[in-house]
C-alpha atoms as a PDB file:
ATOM      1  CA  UNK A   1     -77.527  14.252 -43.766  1.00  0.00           C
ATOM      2  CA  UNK A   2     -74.440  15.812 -42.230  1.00  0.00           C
ATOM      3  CA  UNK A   3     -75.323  14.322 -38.785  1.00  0.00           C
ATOM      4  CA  UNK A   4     -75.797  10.878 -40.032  1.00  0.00           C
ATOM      5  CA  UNK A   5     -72.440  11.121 -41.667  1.00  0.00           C
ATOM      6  CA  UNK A   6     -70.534  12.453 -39.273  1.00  0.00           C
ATOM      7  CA  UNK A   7     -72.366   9.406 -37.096  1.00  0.00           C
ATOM      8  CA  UNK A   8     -70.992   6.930 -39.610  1.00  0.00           C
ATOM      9  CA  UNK A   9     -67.187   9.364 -39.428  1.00  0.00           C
ATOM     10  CA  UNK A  10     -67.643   8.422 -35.507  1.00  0.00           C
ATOM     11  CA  UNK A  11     -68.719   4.800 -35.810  1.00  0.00           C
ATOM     12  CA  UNK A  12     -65.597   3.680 -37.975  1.00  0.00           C
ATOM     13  CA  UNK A  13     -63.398   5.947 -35.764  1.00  0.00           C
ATOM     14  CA  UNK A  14     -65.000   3.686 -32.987  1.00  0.00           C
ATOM     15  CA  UNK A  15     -64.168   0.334 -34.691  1.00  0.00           C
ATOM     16  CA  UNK A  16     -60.618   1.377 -35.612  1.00  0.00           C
ATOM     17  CA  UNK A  17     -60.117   2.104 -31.847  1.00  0.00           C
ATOM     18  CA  UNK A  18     -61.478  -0.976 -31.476  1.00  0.00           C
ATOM     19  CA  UNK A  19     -59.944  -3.073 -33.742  1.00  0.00           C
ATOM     20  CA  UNK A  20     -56.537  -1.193 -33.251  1.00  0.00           C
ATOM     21  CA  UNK A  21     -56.819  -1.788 -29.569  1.00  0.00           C
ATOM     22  CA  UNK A  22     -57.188  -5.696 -29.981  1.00  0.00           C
ATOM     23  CA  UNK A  23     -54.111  -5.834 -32.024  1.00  0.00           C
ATOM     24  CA  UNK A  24     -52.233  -4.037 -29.947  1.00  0.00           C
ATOM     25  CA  UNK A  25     -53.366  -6.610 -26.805  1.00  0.00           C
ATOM     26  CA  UNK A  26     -52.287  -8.942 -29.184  1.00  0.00           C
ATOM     27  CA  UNK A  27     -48.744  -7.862 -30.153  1.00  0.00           C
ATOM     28  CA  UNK A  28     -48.549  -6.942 -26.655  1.00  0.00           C
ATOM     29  CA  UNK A  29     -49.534 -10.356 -24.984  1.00  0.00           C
ATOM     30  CA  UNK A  30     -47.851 -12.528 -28.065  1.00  0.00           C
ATOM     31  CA  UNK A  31     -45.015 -10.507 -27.119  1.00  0.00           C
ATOM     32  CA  UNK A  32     -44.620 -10.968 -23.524  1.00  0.00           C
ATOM     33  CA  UNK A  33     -44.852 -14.807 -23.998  1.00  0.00           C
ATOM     34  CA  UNK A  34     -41.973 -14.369 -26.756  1.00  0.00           C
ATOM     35  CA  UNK A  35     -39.636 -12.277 -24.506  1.00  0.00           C
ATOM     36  CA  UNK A  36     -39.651 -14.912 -21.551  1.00  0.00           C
ATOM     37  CA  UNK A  37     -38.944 -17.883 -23.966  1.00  0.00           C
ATOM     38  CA  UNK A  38     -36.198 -15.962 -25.299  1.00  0.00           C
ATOM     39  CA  UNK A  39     -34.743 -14.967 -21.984  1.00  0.00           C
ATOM     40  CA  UNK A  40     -34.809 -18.440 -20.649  1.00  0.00           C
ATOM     41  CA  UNK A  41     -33.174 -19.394 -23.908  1.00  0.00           C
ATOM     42  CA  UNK A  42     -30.755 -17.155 -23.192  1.00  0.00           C
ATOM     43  CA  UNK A  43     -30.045 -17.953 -19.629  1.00  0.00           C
ATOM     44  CA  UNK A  44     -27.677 -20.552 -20.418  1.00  0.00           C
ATOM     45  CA  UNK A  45     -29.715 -23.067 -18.123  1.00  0.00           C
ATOM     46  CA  UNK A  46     -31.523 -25.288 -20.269  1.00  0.00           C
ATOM     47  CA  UNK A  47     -33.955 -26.156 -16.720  1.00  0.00           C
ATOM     48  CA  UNK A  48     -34.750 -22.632 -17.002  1.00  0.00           C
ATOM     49  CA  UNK A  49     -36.475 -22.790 -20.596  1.00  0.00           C
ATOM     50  CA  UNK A  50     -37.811 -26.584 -19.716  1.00  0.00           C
ATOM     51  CA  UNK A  51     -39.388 -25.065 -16.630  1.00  0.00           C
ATOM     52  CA  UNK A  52     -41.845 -23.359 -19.203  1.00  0.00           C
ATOM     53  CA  UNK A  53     -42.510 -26.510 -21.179  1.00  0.00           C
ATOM     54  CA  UNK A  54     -45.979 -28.632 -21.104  1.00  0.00           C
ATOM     55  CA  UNK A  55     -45.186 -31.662 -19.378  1.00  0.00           C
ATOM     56  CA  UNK A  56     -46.424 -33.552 -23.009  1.00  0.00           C
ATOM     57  CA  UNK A  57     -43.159 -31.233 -24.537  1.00  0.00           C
ATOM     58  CA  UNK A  58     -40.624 -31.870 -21.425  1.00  0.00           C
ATOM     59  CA  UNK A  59     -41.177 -35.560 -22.428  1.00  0.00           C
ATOM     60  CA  UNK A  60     -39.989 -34.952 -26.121  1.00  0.00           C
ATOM     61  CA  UNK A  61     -36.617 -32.661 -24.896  1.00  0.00           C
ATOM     62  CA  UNK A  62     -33.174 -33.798 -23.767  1.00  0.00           C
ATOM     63  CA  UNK A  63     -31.902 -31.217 -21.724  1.00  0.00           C
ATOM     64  CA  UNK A  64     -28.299 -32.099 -23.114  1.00  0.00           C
ATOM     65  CA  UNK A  65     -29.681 -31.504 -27.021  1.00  0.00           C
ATOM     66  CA  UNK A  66     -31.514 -28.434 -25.694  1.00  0.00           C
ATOM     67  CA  UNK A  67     -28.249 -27.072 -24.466  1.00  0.00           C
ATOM     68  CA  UNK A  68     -26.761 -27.376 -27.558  1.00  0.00           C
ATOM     69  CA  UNK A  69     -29.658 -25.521 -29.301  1.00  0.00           C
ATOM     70  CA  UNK A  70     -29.406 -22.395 -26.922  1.00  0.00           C
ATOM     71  CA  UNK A  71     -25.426 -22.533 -27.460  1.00  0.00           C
ATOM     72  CA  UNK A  72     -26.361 -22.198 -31.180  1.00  0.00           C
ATOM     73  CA  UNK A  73     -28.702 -19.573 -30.687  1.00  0.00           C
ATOM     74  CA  UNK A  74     -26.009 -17.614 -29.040  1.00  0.00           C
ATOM     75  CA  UNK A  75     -22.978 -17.807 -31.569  1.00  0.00           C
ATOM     76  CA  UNK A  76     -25.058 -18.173 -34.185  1.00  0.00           C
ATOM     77  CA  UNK A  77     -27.674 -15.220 -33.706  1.00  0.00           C
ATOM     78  CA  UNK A  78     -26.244 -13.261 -30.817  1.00  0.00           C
ATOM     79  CA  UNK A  79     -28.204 -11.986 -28.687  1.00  0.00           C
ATOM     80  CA  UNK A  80     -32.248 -10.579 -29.684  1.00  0.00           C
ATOM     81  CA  UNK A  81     -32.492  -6.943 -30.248  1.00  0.00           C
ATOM     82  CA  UNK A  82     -36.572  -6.717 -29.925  1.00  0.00           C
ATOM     83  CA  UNK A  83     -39.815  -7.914 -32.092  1.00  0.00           C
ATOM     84  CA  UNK A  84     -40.945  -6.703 -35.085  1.00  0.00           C
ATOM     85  CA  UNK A  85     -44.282  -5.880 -35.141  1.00  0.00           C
ATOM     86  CA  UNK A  86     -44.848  -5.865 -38.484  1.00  0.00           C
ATOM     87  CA  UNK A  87     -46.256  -9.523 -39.384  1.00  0.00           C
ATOM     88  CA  UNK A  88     -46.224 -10.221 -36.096  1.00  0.00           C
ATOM     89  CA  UNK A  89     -49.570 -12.367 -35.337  1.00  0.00           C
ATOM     90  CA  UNK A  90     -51.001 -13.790 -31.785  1.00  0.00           C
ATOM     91  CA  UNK A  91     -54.260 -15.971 -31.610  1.00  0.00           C
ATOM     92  CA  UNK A  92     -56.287 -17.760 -28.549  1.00  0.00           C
ATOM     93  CA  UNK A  93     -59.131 -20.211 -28.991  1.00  0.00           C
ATOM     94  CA  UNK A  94     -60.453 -22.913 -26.195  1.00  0.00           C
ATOM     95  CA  UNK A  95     -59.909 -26.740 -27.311  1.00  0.00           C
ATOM     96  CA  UNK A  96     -60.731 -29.536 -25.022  1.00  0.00           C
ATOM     97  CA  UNK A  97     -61.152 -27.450 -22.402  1.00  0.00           C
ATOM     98  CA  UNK A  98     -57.989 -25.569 -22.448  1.00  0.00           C
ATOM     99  CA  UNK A  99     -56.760 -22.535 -23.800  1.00  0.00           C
ATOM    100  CA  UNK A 100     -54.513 -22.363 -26.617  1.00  0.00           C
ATOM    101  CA  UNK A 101     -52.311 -18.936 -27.324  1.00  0.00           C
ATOM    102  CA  UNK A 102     -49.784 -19.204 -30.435  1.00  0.00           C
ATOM    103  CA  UNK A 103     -48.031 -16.187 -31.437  1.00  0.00           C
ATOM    104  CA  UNK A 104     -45.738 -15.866 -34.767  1.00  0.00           C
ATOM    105  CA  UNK A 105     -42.899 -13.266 -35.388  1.00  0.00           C
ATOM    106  CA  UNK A 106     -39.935 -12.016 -36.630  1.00  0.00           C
ATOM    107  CA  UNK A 107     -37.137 -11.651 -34.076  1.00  0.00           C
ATOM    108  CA  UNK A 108     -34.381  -9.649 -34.727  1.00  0.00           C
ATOM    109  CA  UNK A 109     -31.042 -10.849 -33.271  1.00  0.00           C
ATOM    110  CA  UNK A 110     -27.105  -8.860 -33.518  1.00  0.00           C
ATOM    111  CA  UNK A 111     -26.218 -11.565 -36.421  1.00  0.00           C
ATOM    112  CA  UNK A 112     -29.993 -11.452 -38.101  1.00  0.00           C
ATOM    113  CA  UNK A 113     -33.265 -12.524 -37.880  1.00  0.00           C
ATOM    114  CA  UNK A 114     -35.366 -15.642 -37.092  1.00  0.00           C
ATOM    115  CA  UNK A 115     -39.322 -16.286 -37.554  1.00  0.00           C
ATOM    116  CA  UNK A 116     -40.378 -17.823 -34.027  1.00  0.00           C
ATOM    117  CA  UNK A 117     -43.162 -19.554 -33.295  1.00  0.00           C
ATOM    118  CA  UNK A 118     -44.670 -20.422 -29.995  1.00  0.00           C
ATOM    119  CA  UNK A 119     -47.987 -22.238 -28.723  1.00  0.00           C
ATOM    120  CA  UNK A 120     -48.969 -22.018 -25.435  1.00  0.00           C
ATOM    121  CA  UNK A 121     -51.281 -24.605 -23.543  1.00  0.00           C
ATOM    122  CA  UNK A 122     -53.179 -23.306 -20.253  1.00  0.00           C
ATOM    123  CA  UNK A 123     -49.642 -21.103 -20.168  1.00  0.00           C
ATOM    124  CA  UNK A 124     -47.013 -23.713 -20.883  1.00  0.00           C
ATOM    125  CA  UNK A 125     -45.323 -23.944 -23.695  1.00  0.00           C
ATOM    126  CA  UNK A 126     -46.689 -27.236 -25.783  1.00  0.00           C
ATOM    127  CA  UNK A 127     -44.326 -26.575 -29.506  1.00  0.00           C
ATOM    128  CA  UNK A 128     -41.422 -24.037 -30.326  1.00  0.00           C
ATOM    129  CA  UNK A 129     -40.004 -23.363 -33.378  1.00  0.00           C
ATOM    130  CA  UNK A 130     -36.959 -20.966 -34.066  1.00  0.00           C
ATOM    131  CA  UNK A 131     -36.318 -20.613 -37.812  1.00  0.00           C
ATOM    132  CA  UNK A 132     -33.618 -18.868 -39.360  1.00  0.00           C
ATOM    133  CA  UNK A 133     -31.054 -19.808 -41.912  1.00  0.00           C
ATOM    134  CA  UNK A 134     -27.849 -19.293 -39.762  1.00  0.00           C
ATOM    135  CA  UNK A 135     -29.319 -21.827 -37.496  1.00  0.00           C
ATOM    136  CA  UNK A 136     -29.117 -24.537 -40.329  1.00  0.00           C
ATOM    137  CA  UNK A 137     -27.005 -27.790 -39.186  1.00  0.00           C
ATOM    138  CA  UNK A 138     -26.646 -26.160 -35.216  1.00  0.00           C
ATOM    139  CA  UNK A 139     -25.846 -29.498 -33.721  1.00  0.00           C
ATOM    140  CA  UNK A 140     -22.226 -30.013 -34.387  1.00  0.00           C
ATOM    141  CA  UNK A 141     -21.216 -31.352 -30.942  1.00  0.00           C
ATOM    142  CA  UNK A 142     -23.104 -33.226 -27.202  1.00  0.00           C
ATOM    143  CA  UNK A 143     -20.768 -31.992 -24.804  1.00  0.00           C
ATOM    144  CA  UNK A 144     -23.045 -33.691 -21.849  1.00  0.00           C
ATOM    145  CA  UNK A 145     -23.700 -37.425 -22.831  1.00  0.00           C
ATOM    146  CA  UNK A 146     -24.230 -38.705 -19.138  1.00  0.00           C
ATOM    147  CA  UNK A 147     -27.465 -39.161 -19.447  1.00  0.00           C
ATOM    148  CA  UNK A 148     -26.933 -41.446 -22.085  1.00  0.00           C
ATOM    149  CA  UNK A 149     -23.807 -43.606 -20.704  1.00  0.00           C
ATOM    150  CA  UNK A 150     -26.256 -43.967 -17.766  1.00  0.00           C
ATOM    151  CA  UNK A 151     -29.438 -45.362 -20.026  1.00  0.00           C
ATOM    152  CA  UNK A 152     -27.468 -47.388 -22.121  1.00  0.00           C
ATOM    153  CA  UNK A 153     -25.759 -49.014 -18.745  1.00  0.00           C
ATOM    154  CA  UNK A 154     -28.928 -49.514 -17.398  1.00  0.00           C
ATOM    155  CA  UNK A 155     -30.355 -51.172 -20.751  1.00  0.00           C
ATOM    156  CA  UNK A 156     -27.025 -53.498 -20.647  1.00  0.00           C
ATOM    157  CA  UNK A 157     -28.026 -54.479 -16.781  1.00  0.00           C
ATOM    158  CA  UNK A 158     -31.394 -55.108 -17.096  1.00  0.00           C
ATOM    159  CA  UNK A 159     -30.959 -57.358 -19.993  1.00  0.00           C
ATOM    160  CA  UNK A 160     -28.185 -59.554 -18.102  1.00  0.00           C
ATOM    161  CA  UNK A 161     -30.020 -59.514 -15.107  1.00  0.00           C
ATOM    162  CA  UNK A 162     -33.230 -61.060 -16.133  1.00  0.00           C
ATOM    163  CA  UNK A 163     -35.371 -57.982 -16.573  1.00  0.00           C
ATOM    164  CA  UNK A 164     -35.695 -58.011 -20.346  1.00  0.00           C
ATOM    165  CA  UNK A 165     -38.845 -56.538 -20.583  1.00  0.00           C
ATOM    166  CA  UNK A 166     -37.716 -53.356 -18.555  1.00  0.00           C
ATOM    167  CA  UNK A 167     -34.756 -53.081 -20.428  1.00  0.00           C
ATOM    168  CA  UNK A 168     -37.089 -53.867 -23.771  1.00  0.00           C
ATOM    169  CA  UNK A 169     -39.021 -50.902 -22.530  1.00  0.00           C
ATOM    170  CA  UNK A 170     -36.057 -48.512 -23.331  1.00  0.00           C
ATOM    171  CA  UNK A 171     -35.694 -49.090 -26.748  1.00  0.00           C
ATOM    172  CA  UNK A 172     -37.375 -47.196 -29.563  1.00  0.00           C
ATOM    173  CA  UNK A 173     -40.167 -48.375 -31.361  1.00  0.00           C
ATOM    174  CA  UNK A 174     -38.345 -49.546 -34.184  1.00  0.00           C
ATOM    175  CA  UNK A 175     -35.598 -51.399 -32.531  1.00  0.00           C
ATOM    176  CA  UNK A 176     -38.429 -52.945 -30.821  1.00  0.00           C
ATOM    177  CA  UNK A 177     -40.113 -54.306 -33.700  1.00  0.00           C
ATOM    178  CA  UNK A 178     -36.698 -55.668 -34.876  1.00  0.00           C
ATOM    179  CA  UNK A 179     -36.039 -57.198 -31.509  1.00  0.00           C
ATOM    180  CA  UNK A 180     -39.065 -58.209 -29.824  1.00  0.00           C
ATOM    181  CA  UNK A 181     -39.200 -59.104 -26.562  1.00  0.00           C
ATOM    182  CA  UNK A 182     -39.313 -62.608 -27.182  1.00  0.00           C
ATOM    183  CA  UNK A 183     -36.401 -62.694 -29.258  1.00  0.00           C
ATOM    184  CA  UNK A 184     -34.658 -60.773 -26.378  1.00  0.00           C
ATOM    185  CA  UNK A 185     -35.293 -63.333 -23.565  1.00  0.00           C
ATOM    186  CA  UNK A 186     -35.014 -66.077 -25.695  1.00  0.00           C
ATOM    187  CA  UNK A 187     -31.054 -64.533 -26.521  1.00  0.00           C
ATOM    188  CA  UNK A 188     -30.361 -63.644 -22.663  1.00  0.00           C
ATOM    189  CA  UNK A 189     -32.025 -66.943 -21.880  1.00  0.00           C
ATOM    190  CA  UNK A 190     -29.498 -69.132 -24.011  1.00  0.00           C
ATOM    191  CA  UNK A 191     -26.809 -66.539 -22.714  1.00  0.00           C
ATOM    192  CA  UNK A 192     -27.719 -66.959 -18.901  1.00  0.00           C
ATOM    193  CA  UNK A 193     -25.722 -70.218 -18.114  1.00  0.00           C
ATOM    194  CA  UNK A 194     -22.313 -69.139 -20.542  1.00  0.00           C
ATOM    195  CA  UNK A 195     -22.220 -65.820 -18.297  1.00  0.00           C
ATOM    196  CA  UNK A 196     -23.361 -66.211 -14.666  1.00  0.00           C
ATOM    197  CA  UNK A 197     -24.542 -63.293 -12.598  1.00  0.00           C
ATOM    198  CA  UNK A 198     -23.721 -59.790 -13.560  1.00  0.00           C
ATOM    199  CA  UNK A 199     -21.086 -58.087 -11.751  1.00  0.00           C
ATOM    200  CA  UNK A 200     -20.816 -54.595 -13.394  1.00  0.00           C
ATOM    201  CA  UNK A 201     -21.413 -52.998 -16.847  1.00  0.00           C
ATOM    202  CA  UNK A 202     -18.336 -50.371 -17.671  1.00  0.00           C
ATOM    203  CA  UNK A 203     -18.476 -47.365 -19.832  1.00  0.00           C
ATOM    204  CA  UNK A 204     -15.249 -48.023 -22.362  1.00  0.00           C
ATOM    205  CA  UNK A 205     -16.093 -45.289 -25.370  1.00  0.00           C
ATOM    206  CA  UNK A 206     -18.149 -43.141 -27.297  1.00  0.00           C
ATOM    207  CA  UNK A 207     -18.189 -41.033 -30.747  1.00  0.00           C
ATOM    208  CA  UNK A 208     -20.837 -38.738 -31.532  1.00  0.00           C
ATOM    209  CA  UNK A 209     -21.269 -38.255 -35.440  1.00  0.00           C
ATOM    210  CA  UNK A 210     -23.018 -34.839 -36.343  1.00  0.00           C
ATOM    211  CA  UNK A 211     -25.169 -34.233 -39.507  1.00  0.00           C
ATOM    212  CA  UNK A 212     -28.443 -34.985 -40.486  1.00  0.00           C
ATOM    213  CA  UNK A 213     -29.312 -37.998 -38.741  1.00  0.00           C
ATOM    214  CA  UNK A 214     -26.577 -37.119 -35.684  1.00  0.00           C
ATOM    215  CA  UNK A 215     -25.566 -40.155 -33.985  1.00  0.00           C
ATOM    216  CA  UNK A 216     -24.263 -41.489 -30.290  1.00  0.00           C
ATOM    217  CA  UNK A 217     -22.508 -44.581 -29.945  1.00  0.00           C
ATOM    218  CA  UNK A 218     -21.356 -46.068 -26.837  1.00  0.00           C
ATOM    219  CA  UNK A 219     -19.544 -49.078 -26.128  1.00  0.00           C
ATOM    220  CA  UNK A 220     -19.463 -50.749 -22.405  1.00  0.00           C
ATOM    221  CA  UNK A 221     -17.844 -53.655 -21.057  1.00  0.00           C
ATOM    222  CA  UNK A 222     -20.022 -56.226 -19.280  1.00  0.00           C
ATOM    223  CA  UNK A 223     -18.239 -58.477 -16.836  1.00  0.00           C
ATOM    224  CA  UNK A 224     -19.710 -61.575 -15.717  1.00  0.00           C
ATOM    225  CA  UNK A 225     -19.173 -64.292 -12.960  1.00  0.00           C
ATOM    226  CA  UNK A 226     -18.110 -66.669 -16.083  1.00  0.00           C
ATOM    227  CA  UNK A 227     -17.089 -64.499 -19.093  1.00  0.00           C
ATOM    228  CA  UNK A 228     -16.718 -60.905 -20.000  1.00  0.00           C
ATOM    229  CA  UNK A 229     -18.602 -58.827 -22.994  1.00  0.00           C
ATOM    230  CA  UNK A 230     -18.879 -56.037 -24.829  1.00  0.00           C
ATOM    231  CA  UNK A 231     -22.283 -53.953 -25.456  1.00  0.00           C
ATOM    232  CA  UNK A 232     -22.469 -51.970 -27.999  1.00  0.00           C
ATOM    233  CA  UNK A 233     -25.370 -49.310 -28.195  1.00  0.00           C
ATOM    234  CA  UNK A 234     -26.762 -46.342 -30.518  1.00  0.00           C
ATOM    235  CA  UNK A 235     -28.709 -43.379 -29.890  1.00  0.00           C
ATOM    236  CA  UNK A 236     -30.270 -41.571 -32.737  1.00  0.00           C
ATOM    237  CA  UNK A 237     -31.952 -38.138 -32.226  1.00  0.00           C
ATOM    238  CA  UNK A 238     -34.531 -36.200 -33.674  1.00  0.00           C
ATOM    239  CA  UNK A 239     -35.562 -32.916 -32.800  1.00  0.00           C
ATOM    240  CA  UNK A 240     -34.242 -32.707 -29.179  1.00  0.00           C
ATOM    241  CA  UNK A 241     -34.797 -36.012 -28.337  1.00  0.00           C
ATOM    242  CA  UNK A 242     -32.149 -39.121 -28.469  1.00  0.00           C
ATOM    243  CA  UNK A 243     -33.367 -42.410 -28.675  1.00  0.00           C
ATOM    244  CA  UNK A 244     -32.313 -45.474 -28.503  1.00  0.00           C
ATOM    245  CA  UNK A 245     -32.326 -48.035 -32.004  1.00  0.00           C
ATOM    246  CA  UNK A 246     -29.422 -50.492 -31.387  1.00  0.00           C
ATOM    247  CA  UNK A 247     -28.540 -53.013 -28.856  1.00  0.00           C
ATOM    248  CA  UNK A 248     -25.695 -55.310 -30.171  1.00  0.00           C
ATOM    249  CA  UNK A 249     -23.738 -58.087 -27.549  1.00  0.00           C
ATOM    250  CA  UNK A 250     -20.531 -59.646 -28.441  1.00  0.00           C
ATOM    251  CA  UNK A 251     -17.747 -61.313 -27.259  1.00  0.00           C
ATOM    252  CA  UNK A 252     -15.036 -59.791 -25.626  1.00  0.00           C
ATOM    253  CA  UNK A 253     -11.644 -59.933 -26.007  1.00  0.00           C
END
């Protein structure tokens, strides 16, 4: 009797070793993954953190916006002090073919603590997700909007210059389902002869309005052969993402 309960003493002892040991190759793989997204987040390069990124996630991420996240991260937060490994979970499964790792935290930071949450596809990074409540309204300010002047110029010369359905292309789904392509090239169409060929579209101003639903708007001059205009565009964002939903032309004075 003694022997078959010291077996059963040894065969638990076993499985706690065992079981221990897989959560600690857990903690210390979900770990690992968690400590290089925070140091690229805390590079100060946002190409740095994007070079982790699925290409499916680099496709919803402005690197502008994602600059202004890290910044926040940084006065907000400070910098991390470690994991803690209490609640701390990490899974993998296979899906489609690929392998899928998400590990889910606490993080402790100088200023306090966030709950992060990372998935990983075939080692990329395919959704992040930083929670804390000192990170609440973070993005106060876009101190790079180039890449915007430059997408809203190109939206303005396309239209002018015939290539509506490129330009078309640009715009959000909903501003496309207010203006549909037909409606554009029937407007540039009726346009055309009033303005003559397109000699250059001019950035004039912008405003960016923080809050909930932050805001971009950008005004350009369009000068024409014939007449001169003004374009007056909107980029909306969500997430990290800015998109385009408005497209006005008037005249100019």
């Amino acid at each position: 009797m003694k022997k078959v309960f010291a077996g059963c003493l040894l065969a638990l002892l076993a499985l706690a070793l065992a079981v221990g040991g897989l959560l600690f190759w857990a903690f210390k793989a979900g770990s690992k993954q968690q400590e290089e997204f925070f140091a690229a987040v805390y590079s100060g390069n946002p190409k740095q953190l994007v070079a982790l990124f699925d290409p499916a996630l680099q496709a919803e991420v402005d690197e502008p916006v994602l600059a202004e996240w890290m910044k926040a991260m940084q006065s907000e937060l400070g910098a991390p002090a470690g994991l803690s490994a209490v609640g701390f979970d990490t899974s993998k499964r296979i899906e489609g073919g690929s392998s899928f790792t998400e590990s889910k935290g606490t993080v402790k930071f100088e200023k306090g603590e966030a709950t992060s949450e990372l998935v990983l596809r075939d080692g990329k990074i395919v959704k992040f997700n930083v929670r804390s409540e000192r990170l609440g309204n973070w993005f106060r300010q876009l101190a790079d909007t180039a890449m915007y002047r430059d997408t809203g110029r190109r939206c303005l010369e396309l239209m002018i210059s015939g290539q509506e359905a490129e330009a078309h292309a640009m715009m959000h789904p909903n501003l496309q389902q207010v203006l549909p392509l037909e409606k554009v090239q029937a407007t540039m169409a009726g346009l055309g002869p009033e303005l003559g060929p397109l000699e250059n579209v001019t950035f004039e101003t912008e405003e960016f309005r923080p809050g909930e639903e932050p805001i971009l708007a950008v005004s350009y001059i369009i000068q024409c052969e014939k007449k001169k205009m003004q374009g007056n565009l909107k980029f909306e964002f969500v997430g990290l993402k800015g998109h385009l939903t408005a497209v006005d032309l008037s005249a100019s004075d």
